[in-house]
N, C-alpha and C. Protein backbone atom coordinates (compact mmCIF):
# COMPACT_ATOMS: atom_id res chain seq x y z
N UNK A 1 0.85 -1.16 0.00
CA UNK A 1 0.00 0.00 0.00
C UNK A 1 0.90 1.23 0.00
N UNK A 2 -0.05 2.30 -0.75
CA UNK A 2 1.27 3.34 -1.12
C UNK A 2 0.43 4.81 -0.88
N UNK A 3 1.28 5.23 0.35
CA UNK A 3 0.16 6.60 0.48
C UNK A 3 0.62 7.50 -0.82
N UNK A 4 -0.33 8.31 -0.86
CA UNK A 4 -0.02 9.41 -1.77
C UNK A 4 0.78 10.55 -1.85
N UNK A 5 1.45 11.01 -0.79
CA UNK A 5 2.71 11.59 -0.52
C UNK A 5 3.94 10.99 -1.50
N UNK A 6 3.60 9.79 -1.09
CA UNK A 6 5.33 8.85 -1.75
C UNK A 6 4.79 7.86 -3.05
N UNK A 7 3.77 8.11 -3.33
CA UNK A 7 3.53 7.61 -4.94
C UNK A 7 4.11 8.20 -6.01
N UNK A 8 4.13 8.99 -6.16
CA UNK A 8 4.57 9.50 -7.57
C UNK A 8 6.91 8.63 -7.52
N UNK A 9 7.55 9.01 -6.39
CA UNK A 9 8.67 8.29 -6.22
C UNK A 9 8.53 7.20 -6.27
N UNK A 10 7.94 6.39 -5.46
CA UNK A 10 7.86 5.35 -5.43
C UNK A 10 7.15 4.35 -6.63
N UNK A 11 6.45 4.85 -7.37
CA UNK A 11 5.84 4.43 -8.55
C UNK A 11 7.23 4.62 -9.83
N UNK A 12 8.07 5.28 -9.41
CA UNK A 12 9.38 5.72 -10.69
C UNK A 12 10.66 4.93 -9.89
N UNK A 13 10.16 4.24 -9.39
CA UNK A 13 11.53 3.30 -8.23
C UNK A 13 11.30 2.13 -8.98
N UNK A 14 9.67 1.80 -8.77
CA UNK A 14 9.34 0.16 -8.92
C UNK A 14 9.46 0.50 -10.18
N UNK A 15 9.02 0.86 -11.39
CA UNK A 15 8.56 0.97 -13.38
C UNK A 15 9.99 1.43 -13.51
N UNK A 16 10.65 1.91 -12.72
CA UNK A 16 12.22 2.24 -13.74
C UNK A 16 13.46 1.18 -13.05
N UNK A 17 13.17 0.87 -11.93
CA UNK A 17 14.56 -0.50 -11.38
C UNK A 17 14.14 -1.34 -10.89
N UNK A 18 12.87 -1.44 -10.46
CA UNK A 18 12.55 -3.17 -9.62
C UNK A 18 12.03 -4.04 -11.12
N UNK A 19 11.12 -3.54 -11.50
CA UNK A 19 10.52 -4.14 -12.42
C UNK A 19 11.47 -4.96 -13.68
N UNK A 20 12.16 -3.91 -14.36
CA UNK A 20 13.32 -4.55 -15.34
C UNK A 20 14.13 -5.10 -14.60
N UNK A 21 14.32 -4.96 -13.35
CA UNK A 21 15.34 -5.92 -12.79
C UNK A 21 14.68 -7.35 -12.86
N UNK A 22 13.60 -7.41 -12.35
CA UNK A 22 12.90 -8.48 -12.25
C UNK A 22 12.92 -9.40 -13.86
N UNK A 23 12.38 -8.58 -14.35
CA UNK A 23 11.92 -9.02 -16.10
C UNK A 23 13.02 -9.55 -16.47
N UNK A 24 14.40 -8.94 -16.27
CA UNK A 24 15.52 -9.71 -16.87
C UNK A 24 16.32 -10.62 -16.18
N UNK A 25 15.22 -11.51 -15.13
CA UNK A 25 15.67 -12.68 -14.64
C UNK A 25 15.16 -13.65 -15.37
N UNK A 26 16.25 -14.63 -16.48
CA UNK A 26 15.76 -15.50 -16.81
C UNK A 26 15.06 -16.91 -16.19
N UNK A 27 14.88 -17.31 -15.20
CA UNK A 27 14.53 -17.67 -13.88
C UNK A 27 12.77 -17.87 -13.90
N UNK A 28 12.45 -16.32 -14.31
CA UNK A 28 11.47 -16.02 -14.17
C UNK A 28 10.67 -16.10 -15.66
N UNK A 29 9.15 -16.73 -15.24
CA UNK A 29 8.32 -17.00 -16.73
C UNK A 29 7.87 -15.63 -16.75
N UNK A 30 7.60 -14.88 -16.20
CA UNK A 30 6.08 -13.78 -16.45
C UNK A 30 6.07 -12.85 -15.17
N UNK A 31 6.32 -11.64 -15.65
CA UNK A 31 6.54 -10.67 -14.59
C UNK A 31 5.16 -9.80 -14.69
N UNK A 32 4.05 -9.65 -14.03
CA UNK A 32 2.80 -8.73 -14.25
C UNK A 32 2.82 -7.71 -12.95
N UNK A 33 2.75 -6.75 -13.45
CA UNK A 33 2.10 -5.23 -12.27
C UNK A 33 1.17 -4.91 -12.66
N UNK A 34 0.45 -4.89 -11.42
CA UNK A 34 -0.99 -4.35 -11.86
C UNK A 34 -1.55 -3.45 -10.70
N UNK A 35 -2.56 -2.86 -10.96
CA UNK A 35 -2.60 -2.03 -9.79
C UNK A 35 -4.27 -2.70 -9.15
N UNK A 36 -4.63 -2.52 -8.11
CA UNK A 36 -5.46 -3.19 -7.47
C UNK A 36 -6.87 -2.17 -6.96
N UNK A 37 -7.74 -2.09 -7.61
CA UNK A 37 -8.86 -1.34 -6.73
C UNK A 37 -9.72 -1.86 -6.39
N UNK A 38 -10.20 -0.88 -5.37
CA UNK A 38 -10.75 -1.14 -3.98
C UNK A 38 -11.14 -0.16 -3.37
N UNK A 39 -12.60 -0.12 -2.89
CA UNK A 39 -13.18 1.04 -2.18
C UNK A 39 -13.25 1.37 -1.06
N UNK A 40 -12.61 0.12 -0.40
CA UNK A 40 -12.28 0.36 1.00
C UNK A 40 -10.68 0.59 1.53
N UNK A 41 -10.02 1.28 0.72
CA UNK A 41 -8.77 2.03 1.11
C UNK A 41 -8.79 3.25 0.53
N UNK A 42 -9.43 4.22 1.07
CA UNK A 42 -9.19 5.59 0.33
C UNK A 42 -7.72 6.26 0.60
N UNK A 43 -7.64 6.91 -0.69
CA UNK A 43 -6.36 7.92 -0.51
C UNK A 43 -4.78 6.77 -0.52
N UNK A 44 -5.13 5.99 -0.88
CA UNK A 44 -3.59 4.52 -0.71
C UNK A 44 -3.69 4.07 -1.98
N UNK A 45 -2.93 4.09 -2.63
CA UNK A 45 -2.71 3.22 -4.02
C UNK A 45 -2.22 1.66 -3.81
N UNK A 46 -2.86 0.30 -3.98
CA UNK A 46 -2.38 -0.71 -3.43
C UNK A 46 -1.65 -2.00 -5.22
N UNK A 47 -0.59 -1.69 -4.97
CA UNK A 47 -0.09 -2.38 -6.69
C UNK A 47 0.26 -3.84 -5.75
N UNK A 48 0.22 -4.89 -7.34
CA UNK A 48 0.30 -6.39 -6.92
C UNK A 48 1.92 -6.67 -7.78
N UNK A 49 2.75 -7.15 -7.71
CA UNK A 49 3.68 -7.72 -8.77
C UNK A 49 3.60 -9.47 -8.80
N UNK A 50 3.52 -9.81 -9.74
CA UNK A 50 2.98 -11.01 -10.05
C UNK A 50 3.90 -11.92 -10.52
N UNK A 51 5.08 -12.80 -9.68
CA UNK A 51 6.17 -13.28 -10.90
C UNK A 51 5.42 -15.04 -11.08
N UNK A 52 5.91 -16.00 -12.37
CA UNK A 52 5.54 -16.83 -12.38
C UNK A 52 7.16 -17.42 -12.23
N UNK A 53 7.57 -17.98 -11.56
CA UNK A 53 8.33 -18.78 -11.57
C UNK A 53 8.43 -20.41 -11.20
N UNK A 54 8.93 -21.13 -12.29
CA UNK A 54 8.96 -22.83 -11.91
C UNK A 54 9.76 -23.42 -11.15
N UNK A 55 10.77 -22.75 -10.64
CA UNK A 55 11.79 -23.73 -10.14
C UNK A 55 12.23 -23.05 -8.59
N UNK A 56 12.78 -23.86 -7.84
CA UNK A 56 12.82 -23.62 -6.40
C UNK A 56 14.21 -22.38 -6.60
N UNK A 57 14.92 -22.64 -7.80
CA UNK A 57 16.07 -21.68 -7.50
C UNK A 57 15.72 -20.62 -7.97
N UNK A 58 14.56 -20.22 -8.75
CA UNK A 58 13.70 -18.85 -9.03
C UNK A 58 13.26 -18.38 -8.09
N UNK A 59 12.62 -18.79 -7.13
CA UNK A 59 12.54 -18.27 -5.68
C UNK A 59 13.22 -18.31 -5.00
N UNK A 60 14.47 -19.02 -4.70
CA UNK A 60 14.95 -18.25 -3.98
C UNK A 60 15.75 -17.30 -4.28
N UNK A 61 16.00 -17.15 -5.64
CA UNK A 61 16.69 -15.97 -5.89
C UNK A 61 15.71 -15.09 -5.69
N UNK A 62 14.64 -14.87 -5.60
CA UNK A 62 13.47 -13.71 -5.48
C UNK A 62 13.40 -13.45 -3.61
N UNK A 63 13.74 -14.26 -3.21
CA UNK A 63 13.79 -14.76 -2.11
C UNK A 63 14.60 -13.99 -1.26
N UNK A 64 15.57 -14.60 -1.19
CA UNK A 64 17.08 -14.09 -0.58
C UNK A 64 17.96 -13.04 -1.21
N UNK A 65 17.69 -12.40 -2.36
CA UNK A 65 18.30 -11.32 -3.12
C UNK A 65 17.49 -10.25 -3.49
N UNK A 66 16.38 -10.76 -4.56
CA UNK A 66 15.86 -9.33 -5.50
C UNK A 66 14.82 -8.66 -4.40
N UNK A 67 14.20 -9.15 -3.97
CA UNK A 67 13.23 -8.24 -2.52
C UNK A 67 14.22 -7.72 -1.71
N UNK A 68 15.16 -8.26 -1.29
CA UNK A 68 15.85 -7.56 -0.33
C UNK A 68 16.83 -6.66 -0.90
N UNK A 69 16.89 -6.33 -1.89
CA UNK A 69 17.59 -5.22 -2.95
C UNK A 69 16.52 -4.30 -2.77
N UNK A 70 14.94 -4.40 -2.87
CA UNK A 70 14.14 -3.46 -3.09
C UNK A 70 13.65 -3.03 -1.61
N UNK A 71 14.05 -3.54 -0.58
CA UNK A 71 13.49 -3.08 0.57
C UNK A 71 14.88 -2.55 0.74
N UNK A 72 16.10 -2.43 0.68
CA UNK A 72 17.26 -1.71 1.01
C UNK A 72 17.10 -0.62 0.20
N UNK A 73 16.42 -0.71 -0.73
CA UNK A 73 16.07 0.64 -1.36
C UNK A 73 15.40 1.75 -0.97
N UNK A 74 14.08 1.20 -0.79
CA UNK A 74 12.85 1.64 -0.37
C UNK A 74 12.50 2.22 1.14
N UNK A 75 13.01 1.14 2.51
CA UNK A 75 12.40 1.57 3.67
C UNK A 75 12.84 2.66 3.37
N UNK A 76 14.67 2.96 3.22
CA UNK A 76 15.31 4.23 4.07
C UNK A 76 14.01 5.36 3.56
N UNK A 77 13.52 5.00 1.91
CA UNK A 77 13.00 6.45 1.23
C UNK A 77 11.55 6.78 1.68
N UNK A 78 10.83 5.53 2.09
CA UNK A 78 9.49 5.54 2.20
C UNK A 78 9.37 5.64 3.78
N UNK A 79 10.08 4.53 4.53
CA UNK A 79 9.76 4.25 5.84
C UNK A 79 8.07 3.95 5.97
N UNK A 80 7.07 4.59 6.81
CA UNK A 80 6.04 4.18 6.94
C UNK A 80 5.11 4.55 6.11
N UNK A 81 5.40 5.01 4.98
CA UNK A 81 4.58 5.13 3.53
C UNK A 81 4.00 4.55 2.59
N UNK A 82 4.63 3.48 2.84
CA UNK A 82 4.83 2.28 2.09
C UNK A 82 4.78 0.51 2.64
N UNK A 83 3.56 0.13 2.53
CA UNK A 83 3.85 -1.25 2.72
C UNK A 83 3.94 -2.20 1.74
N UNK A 84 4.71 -3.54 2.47
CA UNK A 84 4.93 -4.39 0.89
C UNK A 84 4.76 -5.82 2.00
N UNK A 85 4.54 -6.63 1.24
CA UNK A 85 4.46 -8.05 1.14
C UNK A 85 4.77 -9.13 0.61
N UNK A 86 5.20 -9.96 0.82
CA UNK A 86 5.35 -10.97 0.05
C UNK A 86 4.48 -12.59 -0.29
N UNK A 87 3.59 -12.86 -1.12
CA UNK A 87 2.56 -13.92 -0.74
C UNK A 87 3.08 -14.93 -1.91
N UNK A 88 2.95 -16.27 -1.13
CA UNK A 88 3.89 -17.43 -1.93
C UNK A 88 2.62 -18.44 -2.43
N UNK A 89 2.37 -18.75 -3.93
CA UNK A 89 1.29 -19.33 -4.23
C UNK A 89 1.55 -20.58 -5.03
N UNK A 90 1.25 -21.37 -5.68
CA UNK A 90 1.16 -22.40 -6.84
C UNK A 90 -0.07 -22.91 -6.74
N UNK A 91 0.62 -22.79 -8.64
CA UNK A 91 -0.67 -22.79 -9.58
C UNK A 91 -1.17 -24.46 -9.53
N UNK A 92 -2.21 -24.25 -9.70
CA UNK A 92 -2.61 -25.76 -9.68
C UNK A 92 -2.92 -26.44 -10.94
N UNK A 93 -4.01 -25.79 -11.52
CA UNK A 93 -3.85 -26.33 -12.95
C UNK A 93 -3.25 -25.59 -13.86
């Protein structure tokens, strides 16, 4: 979730270095951002990043490296402006 103070930075952090960083992990099938609405968070912009990856060493490189590149980025700039998450899924069919 992204208050509106630190959107406009933080929206030119993730679309200009997290994102192509991400995309040019061959590792990774399918990198999607999307943004998420919802009427019960006013005034917060809440974006999803979506990677598909098959193999256990795609996560953990997502894992143990590329998130923690983007939160060494981010707290110092955002601190409590900004929340992020990480949610671990597979696909079934």
């Amino acid at each position: 979730m992204v208050e509106p103070k630190a959107h406009g930075q933080w929206y030119t952090l993730v679309t200009d270095n997290f994102l192509p960083l991400l995309k040019s992990q061959p590792l990774f099938k399918r990198v999607t951002f999307s943004r998420v609405l919802s009427d019960s968070v006013e005034n917060h912009y809440i974006y999803s990043v979506l990677i598909e990856i098959d193999t256990m060493e795609g996560y953990e490189l997502y894992q143990n490296e590329l998130i923690q590149q983007y939160v060494d980025i981010a707290k110092p700039m955002f601190e409590t402006k900004v929340t992020h998450f990480v949610t671990v899924m597979k696909n079934i069919e």
